[in-house]
N, C-alpha and C. Protein backbone atom coordinates (compact mmCIF):
# COMPACT_ATOMS: atom_id res chain seq x y z
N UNK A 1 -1.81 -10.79 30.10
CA UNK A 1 -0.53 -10.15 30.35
C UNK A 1 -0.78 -8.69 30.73
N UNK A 2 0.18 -8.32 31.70
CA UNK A 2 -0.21 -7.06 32.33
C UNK A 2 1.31 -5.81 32.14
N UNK A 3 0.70 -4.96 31.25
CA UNK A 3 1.93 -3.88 30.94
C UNK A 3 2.39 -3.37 32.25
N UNK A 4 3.01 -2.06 31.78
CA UNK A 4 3.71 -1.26 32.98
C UNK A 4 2.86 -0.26 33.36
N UNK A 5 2.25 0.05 32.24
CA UNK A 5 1.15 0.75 32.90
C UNK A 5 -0.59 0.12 34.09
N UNK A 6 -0.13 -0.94 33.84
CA UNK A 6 -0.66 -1.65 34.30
C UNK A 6 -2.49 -2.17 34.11
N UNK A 7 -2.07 -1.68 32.18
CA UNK A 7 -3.03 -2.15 31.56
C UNK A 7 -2.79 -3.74 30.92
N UNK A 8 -3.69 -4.19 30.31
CA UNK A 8 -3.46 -5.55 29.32
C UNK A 8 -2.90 -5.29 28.41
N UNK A 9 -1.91 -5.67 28.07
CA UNK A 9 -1.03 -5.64 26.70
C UNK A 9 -0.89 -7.12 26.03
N UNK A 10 -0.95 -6.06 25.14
CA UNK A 10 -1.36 -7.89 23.82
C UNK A 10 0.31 -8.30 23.55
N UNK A 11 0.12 -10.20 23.56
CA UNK A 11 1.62 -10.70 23.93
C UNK A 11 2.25 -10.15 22.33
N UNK A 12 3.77 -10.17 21.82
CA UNK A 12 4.15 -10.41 20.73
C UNK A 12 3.91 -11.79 19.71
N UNK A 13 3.36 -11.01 18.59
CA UNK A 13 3.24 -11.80 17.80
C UNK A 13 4.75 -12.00 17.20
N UNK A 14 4.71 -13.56 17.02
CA UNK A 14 5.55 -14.43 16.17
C UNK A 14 5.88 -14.42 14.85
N UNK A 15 6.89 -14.39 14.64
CA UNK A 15 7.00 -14.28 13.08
C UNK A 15 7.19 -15.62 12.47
N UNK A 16 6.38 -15.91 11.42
CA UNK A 16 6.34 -17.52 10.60
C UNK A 16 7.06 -16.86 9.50
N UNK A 17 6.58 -17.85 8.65
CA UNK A 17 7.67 -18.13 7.65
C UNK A 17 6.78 -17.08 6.56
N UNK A 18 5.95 -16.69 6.48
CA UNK A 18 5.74 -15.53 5.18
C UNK A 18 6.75 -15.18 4.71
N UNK A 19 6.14 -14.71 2.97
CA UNK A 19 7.28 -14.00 2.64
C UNK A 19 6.72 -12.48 2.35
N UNK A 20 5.86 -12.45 2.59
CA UNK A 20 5.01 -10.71 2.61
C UNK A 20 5.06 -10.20 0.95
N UNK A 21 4.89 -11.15 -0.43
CA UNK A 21 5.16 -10.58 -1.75
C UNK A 21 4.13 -11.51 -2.15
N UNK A 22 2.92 -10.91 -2.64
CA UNK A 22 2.04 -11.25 -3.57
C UNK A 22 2.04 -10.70 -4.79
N UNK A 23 1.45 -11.59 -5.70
CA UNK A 23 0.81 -11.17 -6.86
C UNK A 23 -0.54 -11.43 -7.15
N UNK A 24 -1.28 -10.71 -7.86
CA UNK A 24 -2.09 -10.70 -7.99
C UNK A 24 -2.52 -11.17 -9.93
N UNK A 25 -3.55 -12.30 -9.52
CA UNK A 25 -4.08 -12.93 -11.09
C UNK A 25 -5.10 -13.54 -11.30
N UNK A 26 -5.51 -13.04 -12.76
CA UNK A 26 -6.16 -13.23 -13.54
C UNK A 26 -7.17 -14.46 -13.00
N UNK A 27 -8.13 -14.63 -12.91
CA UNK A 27 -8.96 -15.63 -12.44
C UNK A 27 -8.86 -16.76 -13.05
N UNK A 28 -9.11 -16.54 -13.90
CA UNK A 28 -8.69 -17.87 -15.24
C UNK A 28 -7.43 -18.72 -15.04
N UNK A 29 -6.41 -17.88 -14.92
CA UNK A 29 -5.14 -18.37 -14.80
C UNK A 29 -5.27 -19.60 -13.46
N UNK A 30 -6.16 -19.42 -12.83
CA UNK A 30 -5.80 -20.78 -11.85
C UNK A 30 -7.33 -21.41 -11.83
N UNK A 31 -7.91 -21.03 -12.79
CA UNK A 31 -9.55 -21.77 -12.98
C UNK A 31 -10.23 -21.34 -14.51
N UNK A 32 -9.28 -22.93 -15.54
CA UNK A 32 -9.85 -22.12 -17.06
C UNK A 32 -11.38 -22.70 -16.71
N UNK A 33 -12.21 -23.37 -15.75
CA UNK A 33 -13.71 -23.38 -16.50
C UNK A 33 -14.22 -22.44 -16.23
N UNK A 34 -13.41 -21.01 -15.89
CA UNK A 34 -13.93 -19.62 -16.13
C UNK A 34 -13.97 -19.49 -17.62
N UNK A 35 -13.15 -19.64 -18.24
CA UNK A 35 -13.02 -19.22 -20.09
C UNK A 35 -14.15 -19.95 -20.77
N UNK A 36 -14.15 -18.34 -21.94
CA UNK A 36 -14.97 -18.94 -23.00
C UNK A 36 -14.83 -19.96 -23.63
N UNK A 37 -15.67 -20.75 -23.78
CA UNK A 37 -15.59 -22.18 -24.40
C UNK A 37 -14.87 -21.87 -25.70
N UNK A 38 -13.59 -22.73 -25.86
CA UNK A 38 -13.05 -22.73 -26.75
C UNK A 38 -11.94 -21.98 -26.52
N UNK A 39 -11.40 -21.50 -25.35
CA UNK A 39 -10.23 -20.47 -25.26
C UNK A 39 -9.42 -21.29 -24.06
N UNK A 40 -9.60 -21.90 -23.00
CA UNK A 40 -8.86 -22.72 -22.28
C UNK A 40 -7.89 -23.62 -22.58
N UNK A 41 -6.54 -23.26 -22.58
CA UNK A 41 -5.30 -23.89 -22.71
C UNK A 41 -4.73 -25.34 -21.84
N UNK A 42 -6.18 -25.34 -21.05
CA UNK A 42 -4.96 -26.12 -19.78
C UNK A 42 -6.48 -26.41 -19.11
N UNK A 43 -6.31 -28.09 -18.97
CA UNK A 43 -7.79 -28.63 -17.67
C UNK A 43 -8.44 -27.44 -16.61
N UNK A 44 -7.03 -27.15 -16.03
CA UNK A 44 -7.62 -27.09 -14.45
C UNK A 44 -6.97 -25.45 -14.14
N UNK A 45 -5.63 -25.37 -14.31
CA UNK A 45 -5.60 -24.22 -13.73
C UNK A 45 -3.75 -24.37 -14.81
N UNK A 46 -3.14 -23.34 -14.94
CA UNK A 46 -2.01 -23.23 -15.86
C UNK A 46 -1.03 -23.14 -14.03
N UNK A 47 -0.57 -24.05 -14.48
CA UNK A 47 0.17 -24.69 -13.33
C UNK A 47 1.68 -24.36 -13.14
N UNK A 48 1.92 -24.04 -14.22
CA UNK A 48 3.28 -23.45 -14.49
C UNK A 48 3.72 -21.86 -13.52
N UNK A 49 2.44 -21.38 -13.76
CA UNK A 49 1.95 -19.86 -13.05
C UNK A 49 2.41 -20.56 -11.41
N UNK A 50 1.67 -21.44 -10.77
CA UNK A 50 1.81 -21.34 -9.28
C UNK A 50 3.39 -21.70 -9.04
N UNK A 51 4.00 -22.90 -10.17
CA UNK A 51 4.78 -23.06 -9.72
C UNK A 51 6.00 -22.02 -9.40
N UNK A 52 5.83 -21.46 -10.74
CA UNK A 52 6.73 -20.27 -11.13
C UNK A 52 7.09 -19.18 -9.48
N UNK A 53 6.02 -18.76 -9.37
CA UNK A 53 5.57 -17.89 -8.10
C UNK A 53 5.93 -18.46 -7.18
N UNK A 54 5.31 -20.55 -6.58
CA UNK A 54 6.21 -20.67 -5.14
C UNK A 54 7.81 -20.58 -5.23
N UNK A 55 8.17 -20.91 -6.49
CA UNK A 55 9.59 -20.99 -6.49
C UNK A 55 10.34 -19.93 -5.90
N UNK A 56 9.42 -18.25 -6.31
CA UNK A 56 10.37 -17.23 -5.64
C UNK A 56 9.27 -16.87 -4.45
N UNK A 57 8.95 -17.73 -3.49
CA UNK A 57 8.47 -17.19 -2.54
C UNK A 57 7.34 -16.42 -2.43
N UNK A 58 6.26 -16.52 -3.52
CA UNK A 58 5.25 -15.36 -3.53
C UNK A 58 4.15 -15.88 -3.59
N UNK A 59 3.32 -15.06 -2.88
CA UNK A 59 1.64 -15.68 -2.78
C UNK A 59 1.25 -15.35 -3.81
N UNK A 60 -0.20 -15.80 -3.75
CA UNK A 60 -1.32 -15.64 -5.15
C UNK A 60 -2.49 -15.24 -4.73
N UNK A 61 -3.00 -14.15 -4.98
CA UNK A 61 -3.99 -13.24 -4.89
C UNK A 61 -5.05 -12.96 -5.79
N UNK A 62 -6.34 -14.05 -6.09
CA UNK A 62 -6.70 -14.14 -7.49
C UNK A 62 -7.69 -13.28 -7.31
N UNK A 63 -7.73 -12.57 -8.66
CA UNK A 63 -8.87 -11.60 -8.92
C UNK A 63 -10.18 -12.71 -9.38
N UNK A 64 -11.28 -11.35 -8.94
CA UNK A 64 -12.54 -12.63 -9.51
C UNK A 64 -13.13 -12.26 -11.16
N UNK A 65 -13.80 -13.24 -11.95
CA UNK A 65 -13.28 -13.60 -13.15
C UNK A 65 -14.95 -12.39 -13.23
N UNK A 66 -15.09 -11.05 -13.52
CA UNK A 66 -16.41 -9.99 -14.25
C UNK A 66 -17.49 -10.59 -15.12
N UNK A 67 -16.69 -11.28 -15.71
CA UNK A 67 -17.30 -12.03 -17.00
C UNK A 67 -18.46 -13.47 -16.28
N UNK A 68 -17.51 -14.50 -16.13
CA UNK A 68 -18.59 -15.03 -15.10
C UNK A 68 -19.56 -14.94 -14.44
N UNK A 69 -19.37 -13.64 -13.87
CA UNK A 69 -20.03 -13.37 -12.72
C UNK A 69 -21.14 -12.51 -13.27
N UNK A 70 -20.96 -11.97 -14.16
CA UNK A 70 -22.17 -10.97 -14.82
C UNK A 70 -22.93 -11.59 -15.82
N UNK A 71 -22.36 -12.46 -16.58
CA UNK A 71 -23.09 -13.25 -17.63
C UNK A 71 -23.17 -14.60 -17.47
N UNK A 72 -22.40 -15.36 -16.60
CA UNK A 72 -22.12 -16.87 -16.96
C UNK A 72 -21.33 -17.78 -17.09
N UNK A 73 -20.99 -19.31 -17.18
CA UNK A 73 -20.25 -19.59 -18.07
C UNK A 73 -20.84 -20.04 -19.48
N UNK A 74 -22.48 -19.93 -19.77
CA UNK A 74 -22.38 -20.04 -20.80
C UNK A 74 -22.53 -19.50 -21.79
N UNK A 75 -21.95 -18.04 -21.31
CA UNK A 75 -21.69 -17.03 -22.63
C UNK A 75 -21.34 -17.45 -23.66
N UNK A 76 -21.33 -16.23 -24.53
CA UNK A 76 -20.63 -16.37 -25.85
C UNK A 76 -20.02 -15.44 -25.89
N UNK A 77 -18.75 -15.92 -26.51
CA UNK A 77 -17.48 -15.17 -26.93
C UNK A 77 -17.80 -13.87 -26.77
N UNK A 78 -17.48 -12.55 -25.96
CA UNK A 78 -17.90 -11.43 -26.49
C UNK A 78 -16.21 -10.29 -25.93
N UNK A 79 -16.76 -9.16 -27.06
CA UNK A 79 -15.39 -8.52 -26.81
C UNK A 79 -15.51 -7.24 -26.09
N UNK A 80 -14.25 -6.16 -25.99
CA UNK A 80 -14.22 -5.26 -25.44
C UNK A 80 -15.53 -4.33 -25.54
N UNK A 81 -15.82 -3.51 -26.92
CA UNK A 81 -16.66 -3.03 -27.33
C UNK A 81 -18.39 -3.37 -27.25
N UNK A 82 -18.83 -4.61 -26.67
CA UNK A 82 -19.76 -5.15 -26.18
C UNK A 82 -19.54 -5.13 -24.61
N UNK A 83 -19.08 -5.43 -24.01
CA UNK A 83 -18.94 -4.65 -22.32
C UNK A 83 -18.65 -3.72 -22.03
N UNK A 84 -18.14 -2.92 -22.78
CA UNK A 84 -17.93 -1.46 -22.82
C UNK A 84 -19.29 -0.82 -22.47
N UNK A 85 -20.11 -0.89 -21.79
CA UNK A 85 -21.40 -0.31 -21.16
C UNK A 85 -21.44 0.35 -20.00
N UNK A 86 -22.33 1.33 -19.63
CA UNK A 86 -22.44 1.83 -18.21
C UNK A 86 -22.69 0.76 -17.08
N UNK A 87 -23.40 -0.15 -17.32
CA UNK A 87 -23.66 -1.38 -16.33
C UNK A 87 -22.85 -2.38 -16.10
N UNK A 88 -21.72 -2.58 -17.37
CA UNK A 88 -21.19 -3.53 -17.13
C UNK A 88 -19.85 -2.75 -16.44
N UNK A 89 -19.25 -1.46 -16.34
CA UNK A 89 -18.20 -0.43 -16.05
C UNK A 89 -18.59 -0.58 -14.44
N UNK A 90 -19.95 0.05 -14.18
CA UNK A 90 -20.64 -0.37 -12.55
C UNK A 90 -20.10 -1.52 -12.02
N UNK A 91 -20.32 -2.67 -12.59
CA UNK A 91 -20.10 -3.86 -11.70
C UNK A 91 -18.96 -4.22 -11.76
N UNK A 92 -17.88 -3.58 -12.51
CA UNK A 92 -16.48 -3.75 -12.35
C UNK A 92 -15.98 -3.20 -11.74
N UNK A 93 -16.36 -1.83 -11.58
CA UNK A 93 -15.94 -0.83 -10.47
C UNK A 93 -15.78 -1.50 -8.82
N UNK A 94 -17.07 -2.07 -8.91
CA UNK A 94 -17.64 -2.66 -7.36
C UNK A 94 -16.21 -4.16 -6.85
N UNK A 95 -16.01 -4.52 -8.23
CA UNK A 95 -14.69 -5.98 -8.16
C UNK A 95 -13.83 -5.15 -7.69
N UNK A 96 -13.66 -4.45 -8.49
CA UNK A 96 -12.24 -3.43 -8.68
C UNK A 96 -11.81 -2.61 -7.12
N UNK A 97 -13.09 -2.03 -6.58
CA UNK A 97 -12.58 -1.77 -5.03
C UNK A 97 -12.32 -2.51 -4.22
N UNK A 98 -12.68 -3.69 -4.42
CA UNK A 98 -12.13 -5.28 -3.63
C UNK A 98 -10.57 -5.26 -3.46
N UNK A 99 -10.67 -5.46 -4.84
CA UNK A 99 -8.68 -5.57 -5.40
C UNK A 99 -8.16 -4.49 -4.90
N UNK A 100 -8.58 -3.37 -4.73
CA UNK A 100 -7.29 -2.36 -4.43
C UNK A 100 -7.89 -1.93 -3.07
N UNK A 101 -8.62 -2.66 -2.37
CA UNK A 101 -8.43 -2.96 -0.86
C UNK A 101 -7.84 -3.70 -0.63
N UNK A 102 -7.16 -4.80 -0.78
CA UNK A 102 -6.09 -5.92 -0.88
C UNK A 102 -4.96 -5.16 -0.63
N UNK A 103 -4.91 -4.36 -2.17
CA UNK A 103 -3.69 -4.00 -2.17
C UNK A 103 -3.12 -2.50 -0.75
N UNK A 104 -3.93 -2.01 -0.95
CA UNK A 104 -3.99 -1.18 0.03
C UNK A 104 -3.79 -1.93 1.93
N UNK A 105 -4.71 -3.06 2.04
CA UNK A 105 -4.64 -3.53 3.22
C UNK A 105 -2.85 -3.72 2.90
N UNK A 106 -2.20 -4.58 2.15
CA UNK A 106 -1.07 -5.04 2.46
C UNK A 106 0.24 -4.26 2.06
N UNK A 107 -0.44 -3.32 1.86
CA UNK A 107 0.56 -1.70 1.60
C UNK A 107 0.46 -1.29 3.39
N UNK A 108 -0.39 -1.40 3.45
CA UNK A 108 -0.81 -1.27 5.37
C UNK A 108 0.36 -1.41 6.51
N UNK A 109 0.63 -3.14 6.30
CA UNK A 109 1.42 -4.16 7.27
C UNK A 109 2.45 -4.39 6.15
N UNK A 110 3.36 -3.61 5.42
CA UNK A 110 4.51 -3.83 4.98
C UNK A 110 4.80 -4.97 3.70
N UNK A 111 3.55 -5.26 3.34
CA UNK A 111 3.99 -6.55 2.51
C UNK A 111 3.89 -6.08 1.30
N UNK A 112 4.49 -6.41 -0.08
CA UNK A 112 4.59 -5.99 -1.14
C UNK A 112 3.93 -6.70 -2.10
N UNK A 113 2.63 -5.71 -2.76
CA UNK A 113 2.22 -5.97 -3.81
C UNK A 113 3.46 -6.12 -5.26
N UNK A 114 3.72 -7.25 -5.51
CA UNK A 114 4.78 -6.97 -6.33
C UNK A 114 4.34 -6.98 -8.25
N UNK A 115 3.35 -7.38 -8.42
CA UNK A 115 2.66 -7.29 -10.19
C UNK A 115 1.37 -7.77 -10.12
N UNK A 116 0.91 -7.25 -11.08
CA UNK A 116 -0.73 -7.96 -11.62
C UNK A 116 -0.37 -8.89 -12.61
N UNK A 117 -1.16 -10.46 -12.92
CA UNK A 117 -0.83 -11.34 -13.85
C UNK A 117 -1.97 -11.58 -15.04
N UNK A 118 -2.09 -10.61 -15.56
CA UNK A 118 -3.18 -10.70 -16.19
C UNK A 118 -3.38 -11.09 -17.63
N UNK A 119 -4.32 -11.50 -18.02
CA UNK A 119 -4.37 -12.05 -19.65
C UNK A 119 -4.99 -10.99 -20.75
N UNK A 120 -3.60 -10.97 -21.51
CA UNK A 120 -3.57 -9.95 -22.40
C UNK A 120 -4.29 -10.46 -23.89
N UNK A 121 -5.09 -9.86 -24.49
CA UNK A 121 -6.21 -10.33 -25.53
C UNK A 121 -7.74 -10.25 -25.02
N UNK A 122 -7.88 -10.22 -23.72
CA UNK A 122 -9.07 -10.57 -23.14
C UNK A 122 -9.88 -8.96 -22.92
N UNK A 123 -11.40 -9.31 -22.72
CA UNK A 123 -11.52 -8.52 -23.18
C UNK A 123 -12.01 -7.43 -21.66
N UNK A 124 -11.81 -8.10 -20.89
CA UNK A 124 -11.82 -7.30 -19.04
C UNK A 124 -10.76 -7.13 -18.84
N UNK A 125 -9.69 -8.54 -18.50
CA UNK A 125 -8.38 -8.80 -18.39
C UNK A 125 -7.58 -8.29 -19.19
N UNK A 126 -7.42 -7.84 -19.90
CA UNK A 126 -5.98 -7.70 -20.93
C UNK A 126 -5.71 -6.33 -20.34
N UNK A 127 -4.28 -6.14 -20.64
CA UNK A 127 -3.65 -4.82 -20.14
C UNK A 127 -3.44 -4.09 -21.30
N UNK A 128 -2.59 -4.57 -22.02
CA UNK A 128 -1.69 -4.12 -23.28
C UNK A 128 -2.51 -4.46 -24.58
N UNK A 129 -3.21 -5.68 -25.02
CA UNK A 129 -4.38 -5.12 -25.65
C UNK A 129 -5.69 -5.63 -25.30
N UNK A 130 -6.60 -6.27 -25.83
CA UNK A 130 -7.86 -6.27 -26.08
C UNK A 130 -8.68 -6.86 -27.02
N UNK A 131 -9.27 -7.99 -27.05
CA UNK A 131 -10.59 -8.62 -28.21
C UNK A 131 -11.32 -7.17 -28.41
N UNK A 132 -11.56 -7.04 -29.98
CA UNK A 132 -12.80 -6.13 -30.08
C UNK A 132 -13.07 -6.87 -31.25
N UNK A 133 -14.66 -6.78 -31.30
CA UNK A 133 -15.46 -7.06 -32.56
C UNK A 133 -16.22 -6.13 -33.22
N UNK A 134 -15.57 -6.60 -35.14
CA UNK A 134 -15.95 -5.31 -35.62
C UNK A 134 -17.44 -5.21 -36.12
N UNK A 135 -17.52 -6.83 -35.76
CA UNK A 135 -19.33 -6.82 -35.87
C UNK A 135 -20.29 -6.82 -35.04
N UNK A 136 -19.95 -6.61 -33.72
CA UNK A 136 -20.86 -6.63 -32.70
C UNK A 136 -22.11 -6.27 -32.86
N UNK A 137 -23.01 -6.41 -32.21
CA UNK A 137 -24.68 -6.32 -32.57
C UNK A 137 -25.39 -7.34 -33.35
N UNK A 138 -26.63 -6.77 -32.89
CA UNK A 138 -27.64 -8.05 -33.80
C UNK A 138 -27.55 -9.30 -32.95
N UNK A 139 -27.97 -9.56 -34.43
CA UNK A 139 -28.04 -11.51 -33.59
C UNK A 139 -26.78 -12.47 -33.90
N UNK A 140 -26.53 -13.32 -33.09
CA UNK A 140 -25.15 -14.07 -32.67
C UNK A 140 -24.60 -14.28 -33.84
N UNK A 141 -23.01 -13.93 -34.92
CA UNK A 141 -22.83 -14.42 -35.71
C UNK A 141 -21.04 -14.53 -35.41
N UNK A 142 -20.61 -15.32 -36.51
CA UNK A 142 -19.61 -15.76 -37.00
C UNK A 142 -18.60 -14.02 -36.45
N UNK A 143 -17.78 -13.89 -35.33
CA UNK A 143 -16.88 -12.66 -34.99
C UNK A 143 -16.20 -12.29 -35.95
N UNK A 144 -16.18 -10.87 -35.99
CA UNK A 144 -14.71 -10.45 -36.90
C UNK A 144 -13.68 -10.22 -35.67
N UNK A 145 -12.98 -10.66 -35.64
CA UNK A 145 -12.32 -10.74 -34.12
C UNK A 145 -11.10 -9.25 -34.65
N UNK A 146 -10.82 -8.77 -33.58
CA UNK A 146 -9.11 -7.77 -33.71
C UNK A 146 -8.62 -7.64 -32.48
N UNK A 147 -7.86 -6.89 -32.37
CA UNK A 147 -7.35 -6.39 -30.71
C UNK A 147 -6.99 -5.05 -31.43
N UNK A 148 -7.12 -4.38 -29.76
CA UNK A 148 -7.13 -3.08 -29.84
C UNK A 148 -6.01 -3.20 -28.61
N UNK A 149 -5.06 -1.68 -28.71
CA UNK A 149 -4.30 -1.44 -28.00
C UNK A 149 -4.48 -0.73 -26.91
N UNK A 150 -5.34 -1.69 -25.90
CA UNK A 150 -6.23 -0.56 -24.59
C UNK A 150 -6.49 -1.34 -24.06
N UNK A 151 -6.57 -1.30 -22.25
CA UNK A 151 -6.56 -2.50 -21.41
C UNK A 151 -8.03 -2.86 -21.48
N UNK A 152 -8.85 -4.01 -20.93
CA UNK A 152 -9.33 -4.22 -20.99
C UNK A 152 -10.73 -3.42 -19.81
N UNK A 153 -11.97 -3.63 -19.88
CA UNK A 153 -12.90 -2.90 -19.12
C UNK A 153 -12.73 -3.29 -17.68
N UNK A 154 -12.70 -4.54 -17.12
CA UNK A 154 -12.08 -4.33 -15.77
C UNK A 154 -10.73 -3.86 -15.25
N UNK A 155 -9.98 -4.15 -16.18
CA UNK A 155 -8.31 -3.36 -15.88
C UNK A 155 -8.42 -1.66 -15.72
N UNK A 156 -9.32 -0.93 -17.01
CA UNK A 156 -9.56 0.25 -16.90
C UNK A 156 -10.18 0.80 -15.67
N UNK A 157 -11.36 0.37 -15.26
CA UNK A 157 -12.23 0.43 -13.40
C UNK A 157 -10.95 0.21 -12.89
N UNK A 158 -9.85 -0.93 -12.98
CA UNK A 158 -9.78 -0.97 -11.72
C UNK A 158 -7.98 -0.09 -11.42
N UNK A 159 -7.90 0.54 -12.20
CA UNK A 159 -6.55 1.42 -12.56
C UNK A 159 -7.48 2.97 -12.25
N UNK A 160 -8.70 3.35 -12.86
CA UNK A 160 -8.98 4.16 -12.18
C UNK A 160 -9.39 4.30 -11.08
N UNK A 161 -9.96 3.09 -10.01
CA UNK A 161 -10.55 3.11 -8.79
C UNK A 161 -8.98 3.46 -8.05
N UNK A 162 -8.03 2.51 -8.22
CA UNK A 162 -6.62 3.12 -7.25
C UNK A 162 -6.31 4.57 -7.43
N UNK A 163 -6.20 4.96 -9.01
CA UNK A 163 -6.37 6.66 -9.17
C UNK A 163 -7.03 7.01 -8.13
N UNK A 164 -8.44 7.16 -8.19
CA UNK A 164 -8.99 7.92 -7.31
C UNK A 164 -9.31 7.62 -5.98
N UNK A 165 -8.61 6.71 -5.03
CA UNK A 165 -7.93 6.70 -4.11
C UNK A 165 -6.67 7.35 -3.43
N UNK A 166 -5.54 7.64 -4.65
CA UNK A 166 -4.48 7.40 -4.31
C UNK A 166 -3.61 6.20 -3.80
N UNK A 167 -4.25 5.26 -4.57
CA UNK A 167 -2.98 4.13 -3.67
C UNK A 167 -1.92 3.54 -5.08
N UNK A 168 -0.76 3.57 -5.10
CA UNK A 168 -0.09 2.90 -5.95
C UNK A 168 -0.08 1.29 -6.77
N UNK A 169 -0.79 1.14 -7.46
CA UNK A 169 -0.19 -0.07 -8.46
C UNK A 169 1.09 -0.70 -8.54
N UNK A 170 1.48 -1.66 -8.48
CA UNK A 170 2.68 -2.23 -8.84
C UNK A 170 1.93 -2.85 -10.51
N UNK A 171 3.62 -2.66 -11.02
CA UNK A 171 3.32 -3.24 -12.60
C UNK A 171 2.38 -4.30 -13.11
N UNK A 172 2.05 -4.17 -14.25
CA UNK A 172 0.70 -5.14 -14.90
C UNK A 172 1.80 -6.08 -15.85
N UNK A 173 1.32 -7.52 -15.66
CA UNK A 173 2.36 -8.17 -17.08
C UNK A 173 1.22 -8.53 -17.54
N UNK A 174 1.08 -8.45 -18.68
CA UNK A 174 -0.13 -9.11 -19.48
C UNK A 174 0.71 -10.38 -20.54
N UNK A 175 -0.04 -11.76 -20.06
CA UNK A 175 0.45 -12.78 -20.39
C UNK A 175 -0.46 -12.89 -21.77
N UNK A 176 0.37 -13.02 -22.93
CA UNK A 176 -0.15 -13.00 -24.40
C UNK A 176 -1.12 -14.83 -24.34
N UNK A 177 -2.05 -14.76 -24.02
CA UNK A 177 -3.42 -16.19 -23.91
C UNK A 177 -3.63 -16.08 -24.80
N UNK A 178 -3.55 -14.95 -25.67
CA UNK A 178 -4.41 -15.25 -27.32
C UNK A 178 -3.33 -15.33 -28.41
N UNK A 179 -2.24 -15.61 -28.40
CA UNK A 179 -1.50 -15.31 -29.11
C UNK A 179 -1.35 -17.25 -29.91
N UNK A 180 -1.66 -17.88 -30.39
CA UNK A 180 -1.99 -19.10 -30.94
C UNK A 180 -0.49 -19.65 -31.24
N UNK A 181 0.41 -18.03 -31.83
CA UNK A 181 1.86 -19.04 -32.29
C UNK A 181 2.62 -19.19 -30.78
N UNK A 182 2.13 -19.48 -29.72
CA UNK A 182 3.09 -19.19 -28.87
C UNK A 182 2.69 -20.34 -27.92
N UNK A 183 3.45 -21.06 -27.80
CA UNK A 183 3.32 -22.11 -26.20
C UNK A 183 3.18 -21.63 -24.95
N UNK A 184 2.52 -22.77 -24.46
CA UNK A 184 2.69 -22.26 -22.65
C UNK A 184 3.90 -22.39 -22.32
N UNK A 185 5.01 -22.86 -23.10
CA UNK A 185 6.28 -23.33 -22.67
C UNK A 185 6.81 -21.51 -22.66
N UNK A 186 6.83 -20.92 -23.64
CA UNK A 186 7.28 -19.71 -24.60
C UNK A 186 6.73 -18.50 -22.79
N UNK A 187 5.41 -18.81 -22.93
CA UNK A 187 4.65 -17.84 -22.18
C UNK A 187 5.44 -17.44 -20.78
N UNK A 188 5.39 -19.27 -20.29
CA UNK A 188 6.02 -19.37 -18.45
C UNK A 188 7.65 -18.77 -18.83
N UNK A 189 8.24 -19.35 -19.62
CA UNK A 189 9.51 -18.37 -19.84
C UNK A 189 9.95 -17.12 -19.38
N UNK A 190 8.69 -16.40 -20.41
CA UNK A 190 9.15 -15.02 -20.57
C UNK A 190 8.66 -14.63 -19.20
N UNK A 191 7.68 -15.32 -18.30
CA UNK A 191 6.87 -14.99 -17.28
C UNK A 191 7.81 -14.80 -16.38
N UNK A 192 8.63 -15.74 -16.49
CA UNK A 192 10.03 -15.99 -15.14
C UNK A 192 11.09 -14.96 -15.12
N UNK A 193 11.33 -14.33 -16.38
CA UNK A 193 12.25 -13.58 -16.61
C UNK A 193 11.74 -12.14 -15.94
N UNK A 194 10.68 -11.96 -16.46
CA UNK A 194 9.99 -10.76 -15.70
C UNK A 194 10.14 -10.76 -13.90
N UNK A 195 9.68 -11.97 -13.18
CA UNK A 195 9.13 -12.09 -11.79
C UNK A 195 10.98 -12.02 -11.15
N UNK A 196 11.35 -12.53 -12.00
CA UNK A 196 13.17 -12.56 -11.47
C UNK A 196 13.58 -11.39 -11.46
N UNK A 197 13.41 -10.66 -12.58
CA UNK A 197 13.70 -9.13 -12.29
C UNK A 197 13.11 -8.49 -11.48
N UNK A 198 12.00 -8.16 -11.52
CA UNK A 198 11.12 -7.71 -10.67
C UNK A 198 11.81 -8.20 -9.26
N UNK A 199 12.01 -9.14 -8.66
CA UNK A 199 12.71 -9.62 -7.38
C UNK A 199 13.93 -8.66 -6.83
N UNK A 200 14.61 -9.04 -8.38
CA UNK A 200 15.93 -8.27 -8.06
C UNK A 200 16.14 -7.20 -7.79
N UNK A 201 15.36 -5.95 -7.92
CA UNK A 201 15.37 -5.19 -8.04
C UNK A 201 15.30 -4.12 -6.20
């Protein structure tokens, strides 16, 4: 195709059916044989999550699971205060500029990062709190398990990598995974109530 200037001009692109609103989640949340053995709620992926999301039109943008990828799946249970290291902060950093190139690319072309879906208790993932063990060290024993009220070591990288960018975050929901009195029924609930508002808004 030939402009007026009587250069090549690229034809118009078409508009499909997108809806330009992602979220962004938790790795686990759509692949528990990421989780520590013994913490997976659900076979394959918590299904309730995708449905929830196509219902209002929104993509899924999964973060990749730190833990996996640095240790395994056949770790053992370990908490905040045990990844809390200079090496393990490094290689989250490096995830973490991934994700907020995402977000940044689609801050770019108009589309809206609309929340992070992340799992709260965990000890990368959690927003609002955090696994810590008060016995960490030594050799492998029986956890004193707690949570602490502090996001987790990849949430922290990756809240400061957008800091020191400058690019804006949209809100974090941290979905309570460790919370034992609570159903997935209880969880997708409260999940919907949030993503509905969030819409409305």
């Amino acid at each position: 195709m030939i402009g007026k200037d009587g250069e090549s001009a690229m034809p118009e692109r078409n508009e499909d059916a997108r809806g330009k609103k992602i979220v962004f989640v938790s790795n686990c949340l759509l692949n528990a044989n990421n989780k520590v053995q013994e913490f997976a709620r659900y076979p394959g992926m918590f299904f309730e999550i995708v449905s929830t999301l196509n219902k209002y039109g929104v993509g899924i943008q999964q973060m990749p699971c730190p833990e996996t990828l640095y240790m395994g799946n056949q770790r053992w249970g370990h908490a905040r205060n045990l990844y809390d290291n200079v090496g393990f902060r490094r290689f989250c950093r490096q995830l973490a500029a991934q994700t907020v190139d995402y977000v940044e690319n689609y801050d770019t072309v108009g589309y809206k990062s609309l929340a992070f879906l992340v799992c709260d208790g965990s000890p990368t993932c959690g927003y609002n709190i955090s696994s810590y063990y008060a016995n960490g060290g030594g050799h492998p024993a029986e956890p004193i398990r707690s949570f602490v009220e502090r996001p987790g070591v990849y949430m922290e990288e990756l809240v400061r990598e957008a800091e020191a960018r400058g690019v804006r975050l949209p809100p974090v929901y941290g979905l309570p995974m460790d919370d034992r009195n609570r159903t997935n029924e209880q969880i997708i609930q409260d999940f919907d109530v949030f993503i509905s508002e969030l819409l409305s808004k």
